[in-house]
Protein backbone atom coordinates (compact mmCIF):
# COMPACT_ATOMS: atom_id res chain seq x y z
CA UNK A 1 -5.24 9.69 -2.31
CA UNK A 2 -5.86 13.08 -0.85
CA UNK A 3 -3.10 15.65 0.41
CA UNK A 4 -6.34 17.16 2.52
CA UNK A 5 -7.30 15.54 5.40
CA UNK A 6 -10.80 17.37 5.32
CA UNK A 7 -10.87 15.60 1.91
CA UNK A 8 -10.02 12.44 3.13
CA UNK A 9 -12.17 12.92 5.65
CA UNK A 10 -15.29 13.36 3.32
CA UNK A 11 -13.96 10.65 0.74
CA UNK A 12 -13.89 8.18 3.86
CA UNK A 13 -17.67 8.51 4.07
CA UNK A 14 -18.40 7.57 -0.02
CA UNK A 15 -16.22 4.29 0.36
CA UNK A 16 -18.69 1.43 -0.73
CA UNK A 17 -16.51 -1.23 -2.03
CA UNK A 18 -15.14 -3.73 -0.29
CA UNK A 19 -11.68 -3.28 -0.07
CA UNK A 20 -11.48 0.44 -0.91
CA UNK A 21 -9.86 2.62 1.21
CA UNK A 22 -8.69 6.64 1.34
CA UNK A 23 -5.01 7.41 1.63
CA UNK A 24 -4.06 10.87 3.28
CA UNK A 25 -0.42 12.26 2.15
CA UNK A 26 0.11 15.41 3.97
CA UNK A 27 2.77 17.74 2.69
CA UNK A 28 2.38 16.37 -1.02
CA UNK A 29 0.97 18.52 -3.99
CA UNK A 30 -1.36 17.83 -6.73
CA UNK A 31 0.62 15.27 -8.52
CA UNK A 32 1.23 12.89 -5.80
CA UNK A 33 2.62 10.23 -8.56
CA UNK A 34 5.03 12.43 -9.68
CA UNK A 35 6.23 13.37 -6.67
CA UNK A 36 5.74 10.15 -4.39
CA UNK A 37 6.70 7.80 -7.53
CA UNK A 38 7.67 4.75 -5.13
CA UNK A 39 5.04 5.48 -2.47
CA UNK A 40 2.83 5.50 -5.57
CA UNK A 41 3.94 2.20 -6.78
CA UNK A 42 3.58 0.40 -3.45
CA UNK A 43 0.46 1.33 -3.33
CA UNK A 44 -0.90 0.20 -6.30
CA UNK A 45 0.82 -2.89 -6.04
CA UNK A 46 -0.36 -3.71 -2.77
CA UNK A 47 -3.75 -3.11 -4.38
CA UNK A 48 -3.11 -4.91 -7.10
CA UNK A 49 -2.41 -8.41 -5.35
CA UNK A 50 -5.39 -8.30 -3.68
CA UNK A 51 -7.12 -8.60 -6.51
């Protein structure tokens, strides 16, 4: 998760796992799980069942 999309951008290029992916949350600060708690949750939930 990266509130930079030039960040993202880079980060995009590193992915070699299936299954990985970069998540881009404009407008959020550094502590995107404090401050996107349920956005945060989905997340890793969604990632979690696909496991």
């Amino acid at each position: 998760m990266w509130t930079s999309s030039e960040a993202a951008d880079w980060e995009k290029t590193t992915l070699h796992v299936n299954g990985s992916r970069v998540e881009h949350w404009p407008g959020v600060g550094h502590y995107l799980h404090e401050e996107q708690p349920q956005r945060t949750e989905q997340l890793i939930r969604k990632w979690a069942d696909t496991m």
